[in-house]
Protein backbone atom coordinates (compact mmCIF):
# COMPACT_ATOMS: atom_id res chain seq x y z
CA UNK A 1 68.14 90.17 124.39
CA UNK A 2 67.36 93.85 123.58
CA UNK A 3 70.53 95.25 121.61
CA UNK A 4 72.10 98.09 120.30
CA UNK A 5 74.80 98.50 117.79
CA UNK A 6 76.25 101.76 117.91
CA UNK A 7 77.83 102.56 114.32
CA UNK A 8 75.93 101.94 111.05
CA UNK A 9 78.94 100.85 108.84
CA UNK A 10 79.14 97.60 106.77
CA UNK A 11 80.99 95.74 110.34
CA UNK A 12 78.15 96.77 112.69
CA UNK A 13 75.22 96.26 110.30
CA UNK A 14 76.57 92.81 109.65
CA UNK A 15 76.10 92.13 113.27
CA UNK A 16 73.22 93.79 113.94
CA UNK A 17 71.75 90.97 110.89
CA UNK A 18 73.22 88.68 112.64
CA UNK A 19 72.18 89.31 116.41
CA UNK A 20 68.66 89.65 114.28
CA UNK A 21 69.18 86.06 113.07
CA UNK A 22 70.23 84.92 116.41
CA UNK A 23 66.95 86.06 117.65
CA UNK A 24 67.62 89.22 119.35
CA UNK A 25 65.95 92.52 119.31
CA UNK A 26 68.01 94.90 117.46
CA UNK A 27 68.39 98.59 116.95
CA UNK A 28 70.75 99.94 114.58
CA UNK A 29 72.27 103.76 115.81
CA UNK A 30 74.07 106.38 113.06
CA UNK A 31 75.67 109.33 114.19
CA UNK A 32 73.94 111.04 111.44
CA UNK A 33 70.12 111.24 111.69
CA UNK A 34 69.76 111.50 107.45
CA UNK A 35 71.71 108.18 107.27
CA UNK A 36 69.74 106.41 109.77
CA UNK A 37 66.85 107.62 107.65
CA UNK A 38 68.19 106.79 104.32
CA UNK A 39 69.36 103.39 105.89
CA UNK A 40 65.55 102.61 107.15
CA UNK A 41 64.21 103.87 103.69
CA UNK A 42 66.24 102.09 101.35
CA UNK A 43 66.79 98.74 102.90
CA UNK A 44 70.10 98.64 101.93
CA UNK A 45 73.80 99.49 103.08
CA UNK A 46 76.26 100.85 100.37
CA UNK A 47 78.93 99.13 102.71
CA UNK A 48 77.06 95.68 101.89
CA UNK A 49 76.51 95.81 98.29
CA UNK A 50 73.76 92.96 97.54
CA UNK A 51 72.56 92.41 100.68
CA UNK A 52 68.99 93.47 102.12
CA UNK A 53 68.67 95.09 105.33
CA UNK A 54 66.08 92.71 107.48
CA UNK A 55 62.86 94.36 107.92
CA UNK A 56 62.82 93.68 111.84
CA UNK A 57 66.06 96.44 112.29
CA UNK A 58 65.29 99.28 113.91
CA UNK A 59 67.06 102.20 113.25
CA UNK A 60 67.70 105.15 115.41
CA UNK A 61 70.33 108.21 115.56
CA UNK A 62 69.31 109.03 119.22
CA UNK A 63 71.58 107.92 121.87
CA UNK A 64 68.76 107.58 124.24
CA UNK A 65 67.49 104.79 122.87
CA UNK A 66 70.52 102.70 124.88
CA UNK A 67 68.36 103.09 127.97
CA UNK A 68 67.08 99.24 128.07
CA UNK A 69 69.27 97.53 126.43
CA UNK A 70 70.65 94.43 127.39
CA UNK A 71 73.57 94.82 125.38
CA UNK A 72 75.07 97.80 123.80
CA UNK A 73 78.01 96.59 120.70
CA UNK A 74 80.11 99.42 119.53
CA UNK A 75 81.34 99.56 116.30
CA UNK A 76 82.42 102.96 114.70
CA UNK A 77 85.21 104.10 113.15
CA UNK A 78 88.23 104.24 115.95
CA UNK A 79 88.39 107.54 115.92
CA UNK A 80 84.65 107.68 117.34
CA UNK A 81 84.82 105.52 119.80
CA UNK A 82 85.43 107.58 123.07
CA UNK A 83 83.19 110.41 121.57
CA UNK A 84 80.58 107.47 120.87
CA UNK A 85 81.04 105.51 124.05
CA UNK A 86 80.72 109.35 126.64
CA UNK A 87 77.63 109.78 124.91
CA UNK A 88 75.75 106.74 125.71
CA UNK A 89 77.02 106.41 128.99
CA UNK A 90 74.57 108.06 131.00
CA UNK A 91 71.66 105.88 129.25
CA UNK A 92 73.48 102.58 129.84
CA UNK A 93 71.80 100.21 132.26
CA UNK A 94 73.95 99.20 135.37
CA UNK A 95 74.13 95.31 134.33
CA UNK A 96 74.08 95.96 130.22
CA UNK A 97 76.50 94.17 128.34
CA UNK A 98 78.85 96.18 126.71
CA UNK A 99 80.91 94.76 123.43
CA UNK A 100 83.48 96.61 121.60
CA UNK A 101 84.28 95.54 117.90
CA UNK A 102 86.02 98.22 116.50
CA UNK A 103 89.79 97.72 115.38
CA UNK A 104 92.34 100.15 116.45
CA UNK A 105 94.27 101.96 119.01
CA UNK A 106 94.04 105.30 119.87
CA UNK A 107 96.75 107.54 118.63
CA UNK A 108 97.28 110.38 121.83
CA UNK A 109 97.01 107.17 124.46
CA UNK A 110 97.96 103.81 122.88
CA UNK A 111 94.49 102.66 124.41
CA UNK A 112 92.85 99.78 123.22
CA UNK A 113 89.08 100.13 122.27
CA UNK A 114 88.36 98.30 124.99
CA UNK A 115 89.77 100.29 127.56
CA UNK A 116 88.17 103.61 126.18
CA UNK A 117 84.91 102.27 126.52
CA UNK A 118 85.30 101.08 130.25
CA UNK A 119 86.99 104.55 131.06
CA UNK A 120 83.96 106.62 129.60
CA UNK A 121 81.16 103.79 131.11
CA UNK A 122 83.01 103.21 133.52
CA UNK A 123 81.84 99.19 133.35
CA UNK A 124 83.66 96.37 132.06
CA UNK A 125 83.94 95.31 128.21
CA UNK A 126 84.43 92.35 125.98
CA UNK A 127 86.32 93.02 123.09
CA UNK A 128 85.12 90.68 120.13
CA UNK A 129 87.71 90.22 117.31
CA UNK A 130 88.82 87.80 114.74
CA UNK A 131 89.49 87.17 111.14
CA UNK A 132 85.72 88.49 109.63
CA UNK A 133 84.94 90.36 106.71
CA UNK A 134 81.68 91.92 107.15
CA UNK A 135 81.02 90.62 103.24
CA UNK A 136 80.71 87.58 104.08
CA UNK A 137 79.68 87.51 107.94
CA UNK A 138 76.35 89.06 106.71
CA UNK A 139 75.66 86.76 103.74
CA UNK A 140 76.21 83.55 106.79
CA UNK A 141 79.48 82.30 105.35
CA UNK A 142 81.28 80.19 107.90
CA UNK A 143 82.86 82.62 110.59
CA UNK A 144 85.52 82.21 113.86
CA UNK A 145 86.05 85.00 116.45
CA UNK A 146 87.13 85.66 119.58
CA UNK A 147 84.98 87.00 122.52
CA UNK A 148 87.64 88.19 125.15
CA UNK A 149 87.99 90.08 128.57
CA UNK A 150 89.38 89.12 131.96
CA UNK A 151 85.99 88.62 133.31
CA UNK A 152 85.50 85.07 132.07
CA UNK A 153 81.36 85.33 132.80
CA UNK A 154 80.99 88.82 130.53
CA UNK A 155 83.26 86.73 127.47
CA UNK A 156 80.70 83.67 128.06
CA UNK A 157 77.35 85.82 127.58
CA UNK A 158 79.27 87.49 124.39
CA UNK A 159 79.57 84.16 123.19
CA UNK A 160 76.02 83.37 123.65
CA UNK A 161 74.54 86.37 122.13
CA UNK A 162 76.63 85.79 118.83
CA UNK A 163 76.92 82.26 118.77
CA UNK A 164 75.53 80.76 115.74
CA UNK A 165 75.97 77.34 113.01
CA UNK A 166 77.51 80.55 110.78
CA UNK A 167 79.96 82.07 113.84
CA UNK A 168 81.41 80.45 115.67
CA UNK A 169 83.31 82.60 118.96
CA UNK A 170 85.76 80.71 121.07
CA UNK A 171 86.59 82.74 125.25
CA UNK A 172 89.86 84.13 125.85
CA UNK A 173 90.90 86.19 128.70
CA UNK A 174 93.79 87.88 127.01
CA UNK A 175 91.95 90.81 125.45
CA UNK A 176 95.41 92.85 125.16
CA UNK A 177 96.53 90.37 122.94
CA UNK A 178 93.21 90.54 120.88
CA UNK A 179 92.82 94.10 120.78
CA UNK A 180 96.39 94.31 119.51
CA UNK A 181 96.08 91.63 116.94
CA UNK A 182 93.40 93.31 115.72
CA UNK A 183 94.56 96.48 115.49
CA UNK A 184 98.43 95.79 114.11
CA UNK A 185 96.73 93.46 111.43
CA UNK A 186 95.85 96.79 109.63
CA UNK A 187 99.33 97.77 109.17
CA UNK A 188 100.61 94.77 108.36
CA UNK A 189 97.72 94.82 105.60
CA UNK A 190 98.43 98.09 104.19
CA UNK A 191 102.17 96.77 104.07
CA UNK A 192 101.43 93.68 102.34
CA UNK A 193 99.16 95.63 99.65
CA UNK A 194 102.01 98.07 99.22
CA UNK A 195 104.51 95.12 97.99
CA UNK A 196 101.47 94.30 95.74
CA UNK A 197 101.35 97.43 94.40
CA UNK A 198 105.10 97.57 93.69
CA UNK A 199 104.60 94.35 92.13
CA UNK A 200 106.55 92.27 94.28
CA UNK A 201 105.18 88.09 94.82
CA UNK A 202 103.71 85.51 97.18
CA UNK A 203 107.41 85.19 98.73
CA UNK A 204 107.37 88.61 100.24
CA UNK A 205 104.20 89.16 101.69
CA UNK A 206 104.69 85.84 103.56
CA UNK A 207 107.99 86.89 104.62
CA UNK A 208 106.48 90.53 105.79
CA UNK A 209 102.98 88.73 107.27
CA UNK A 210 105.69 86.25 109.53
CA UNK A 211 108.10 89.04 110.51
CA UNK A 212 104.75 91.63 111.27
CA UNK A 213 103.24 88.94 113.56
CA UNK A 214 106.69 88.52 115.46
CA UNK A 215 106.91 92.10 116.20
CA UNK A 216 103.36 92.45 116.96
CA UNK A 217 104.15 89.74 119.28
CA UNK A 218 106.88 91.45 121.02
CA UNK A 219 104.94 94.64 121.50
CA UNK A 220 101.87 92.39 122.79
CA UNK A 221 104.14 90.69 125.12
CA UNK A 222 105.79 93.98 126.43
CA UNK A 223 101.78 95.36 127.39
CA UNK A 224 101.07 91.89 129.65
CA UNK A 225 99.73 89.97 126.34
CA UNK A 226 100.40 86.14 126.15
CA UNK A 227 102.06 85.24 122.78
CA UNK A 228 99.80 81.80 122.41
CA UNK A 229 96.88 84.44 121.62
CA UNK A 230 98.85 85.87 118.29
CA UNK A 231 99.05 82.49 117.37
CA UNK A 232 95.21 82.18 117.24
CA UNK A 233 91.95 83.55 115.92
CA UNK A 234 93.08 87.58 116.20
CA UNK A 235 96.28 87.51 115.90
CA UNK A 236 97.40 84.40 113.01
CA UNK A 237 94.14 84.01 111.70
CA UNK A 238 93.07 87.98 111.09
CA UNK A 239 96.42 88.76 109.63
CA UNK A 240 95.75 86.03 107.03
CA UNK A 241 92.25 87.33 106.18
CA UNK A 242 93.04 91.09 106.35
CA UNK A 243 96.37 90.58 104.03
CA UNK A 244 95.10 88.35 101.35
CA UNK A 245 91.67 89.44 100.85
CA UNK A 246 90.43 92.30 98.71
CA UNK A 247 87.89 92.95 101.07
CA UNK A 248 90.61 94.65 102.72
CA UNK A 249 90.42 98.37 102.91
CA UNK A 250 93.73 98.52 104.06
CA UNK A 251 95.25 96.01 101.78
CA UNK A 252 93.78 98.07 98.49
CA UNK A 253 95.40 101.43 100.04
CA UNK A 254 97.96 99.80 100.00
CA UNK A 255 98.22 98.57 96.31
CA UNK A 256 97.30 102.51 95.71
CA UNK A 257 100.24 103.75 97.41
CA UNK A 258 102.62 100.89 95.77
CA UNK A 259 101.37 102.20 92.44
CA UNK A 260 102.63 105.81 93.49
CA UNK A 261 98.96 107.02 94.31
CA UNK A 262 100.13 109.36 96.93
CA UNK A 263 99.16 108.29 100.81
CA UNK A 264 96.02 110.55 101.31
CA UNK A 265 94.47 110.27 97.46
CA UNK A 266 94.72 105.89 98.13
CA UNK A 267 92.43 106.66 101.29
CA UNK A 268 89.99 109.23 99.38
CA UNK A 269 89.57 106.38 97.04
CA UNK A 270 89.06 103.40 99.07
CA UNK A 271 85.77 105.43 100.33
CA UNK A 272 85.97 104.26 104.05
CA UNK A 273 88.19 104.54 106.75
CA UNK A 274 91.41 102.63 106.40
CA UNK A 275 92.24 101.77 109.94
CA UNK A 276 95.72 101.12 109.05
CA UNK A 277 97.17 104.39 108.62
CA UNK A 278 96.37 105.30 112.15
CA UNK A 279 97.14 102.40 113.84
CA UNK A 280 100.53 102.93 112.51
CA UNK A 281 101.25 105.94 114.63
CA UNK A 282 100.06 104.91 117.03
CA UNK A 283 101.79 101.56 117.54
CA UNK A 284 104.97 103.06 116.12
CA UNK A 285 104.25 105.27 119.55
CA UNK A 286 103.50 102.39 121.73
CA UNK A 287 106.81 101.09 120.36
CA UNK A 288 108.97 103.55 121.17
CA UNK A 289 107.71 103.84 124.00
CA UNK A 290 107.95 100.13 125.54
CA UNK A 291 111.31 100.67 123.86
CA UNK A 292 110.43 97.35 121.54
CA UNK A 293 112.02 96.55 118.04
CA UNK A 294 109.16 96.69 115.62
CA UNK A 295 111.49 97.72 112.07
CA UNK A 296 108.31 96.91 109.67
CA UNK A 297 105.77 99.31 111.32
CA UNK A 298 108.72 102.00 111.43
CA UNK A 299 109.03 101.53 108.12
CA UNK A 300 104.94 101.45 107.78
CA UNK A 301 105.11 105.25 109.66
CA UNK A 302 108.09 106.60 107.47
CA UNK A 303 106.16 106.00 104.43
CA UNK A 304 102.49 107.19 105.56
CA UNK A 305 103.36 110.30 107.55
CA UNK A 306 106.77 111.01 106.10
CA UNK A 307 106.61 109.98 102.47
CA UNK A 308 109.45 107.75 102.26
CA UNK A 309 109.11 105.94 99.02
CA UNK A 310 108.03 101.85 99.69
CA UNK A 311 110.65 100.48 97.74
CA UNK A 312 113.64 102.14 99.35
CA UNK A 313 111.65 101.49 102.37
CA UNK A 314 111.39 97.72 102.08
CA UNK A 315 115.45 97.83 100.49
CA UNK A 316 116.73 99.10 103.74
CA UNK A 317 114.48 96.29 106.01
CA UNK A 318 116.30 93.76 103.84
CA UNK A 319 119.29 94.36 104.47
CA UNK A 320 119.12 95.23 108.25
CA UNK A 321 121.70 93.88 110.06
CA UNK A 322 121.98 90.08 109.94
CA UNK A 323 119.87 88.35 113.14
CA UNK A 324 118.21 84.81 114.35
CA UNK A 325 114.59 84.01 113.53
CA UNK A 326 114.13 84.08 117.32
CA UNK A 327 115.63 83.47 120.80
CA UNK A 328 116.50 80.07 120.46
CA UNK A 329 117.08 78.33 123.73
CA UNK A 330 119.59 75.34 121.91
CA UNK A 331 122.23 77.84 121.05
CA UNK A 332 121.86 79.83 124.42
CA UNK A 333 123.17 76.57 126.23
């Protein structure tokens, strides 16, 4: 296939190496023309410390050069996306295949990345998600994602175009579920670095990953997603990844702001965009919304955007009032 990746960071030049590897054609697009340039000249991504840029990848900061593609992945920042995605659209071929990877939901809508690229294409999209640090997707360490959309043929030819002994990608037709696994796991990450920061153990980030995942669940379920997908691949398996790993822009924000590095300075430092802190709003919106109990990511809002301090924060969800685990259908006889 002839590909593009649309967004130069260390998550789309990871897949554009390994679309390369799979045998693909592959050009690499920045928004900027001088880092396209310095990208091309330097063989290297400062994203990707240690790893050299194939010779093969093309690299381009014209959006023309989606005209004959067979596949077009996009994978900017979330902010981007609809920007990114209106842009190309009148170069896109009428039967390309069109992949979003980017993590997030945007703040003004609650739309999933997904759905902004079909509304500014106007075609269908397969959202590909899972738990996968770019780190170690481009140096070939064993991978598992999740190719999903409702079209079961578009998920199948995802699968086949990324498919490799070092990724594996399962089908699912539930992308809501996957887009908001993957886009909830930030939060939940800056969260769990935050406890880390305030110096707090093992014991309560497993107690905030379990509790995150059920809200994210009951948000999920309230937007038409099935819960069995939060169990898998993007919803389980990326929390894991994204809280325990420092890899994780959003977890090392969050040790920052634990530490009393104030919200804003803790970004400025990690050096790239920590998709957390807006996925917080705008869940926290989608919440309120769908009028669905989601305490932690209230709590994850109050102390981005309105500087409540994490430990009084985390006192007052302890001592919330007293509740099940979960609807159990035993004591409801």
């Amino acid at each position: 296939m002839n590909v593009l990746v649309a967004g130069s960071g260390g998550w789309g030049t990871a897949l554009a190496i390994r679309l390369l590897q799979n045998g693909h054609e592959v050009t690499l697009w920045s928004y900027c023309e001088s880092e396209s340039e310095q990208l091309a000249a330097s063989g290297r991504n400062p994203f990707l410390p240690g790893v050299a840029l194939p010779k093969e990848l093309i690299y381009t900061s014209n959006v023309s050069a989606a005209q004959d593609k067979d596949m077009a992945v996009f994978a900017t920042p979330s902010f981007a996306v609809r920007s990114t995605a209106k842009a190309f659209s009148p170069f896109l071929r009428g039967d390309v295949l069109l992949v979003s990877v980017t993590k997030g939901i945007e703040e003004n809508t609650g739309f999933r990345m997904s759905q902004i690229v079909a509304q500014e294409t106007g075609k269908p999209v397969v959202a590909l998600s899972g738990p996968s640090h770019a780190e170690e997707v481009c140096r070939g360490i064993p991978t598992g994602v999740v190719a999903a959309c409702t079209e079961k043929t578009l998920a199948e030819r995802a699968q086949a175009a990324f498919m490799s002994e070092q990724l594996r990608v399962y089908t699912c037709p539930d992308a809501v579920g996957v887009e908001l696994g993957a886009a909830h796991k930030n939060v939940i990450a800056l969260c769990a670095g935050i406890c880390d920061g305030l110096g707090y153990g093992d014991n309560t980030k497993a107690l905030l990953m379990t509790r995150g995942l059920a809200e994210l669940a009951r948000l999920g379920m309230a937007l038409g997603a099935s819960r069995e997908t939060f169990a898998g691949l993007a919803g389980v398996g990326d929390l894991i990844v994204t809280c325990t790993s420092m890899h994780s822009r959003n977890r090392r924000a969050g040790i920052l702001i634990g530490q009393g590095v104030g919200v804003q300075e803790a970004m400025q430092q990690v050096s790239a965009v920590v998709e957390g802190y807006y996925a917080a709003s705008a869940a926290w919106k989608l919440a309120q919304k769908h009028g669905v109990d989601m305490p932690i990511t209230r709590a994850a809002y109050e102390v981005l955007y309105e500087n409540r301090d994490p430990r009084e924060a985390l006192h007052a969800l302890m001592l919330r009032q007293k509740t099940t685990e979960a609807e159990y259908s035993a004591w409801a006889r």
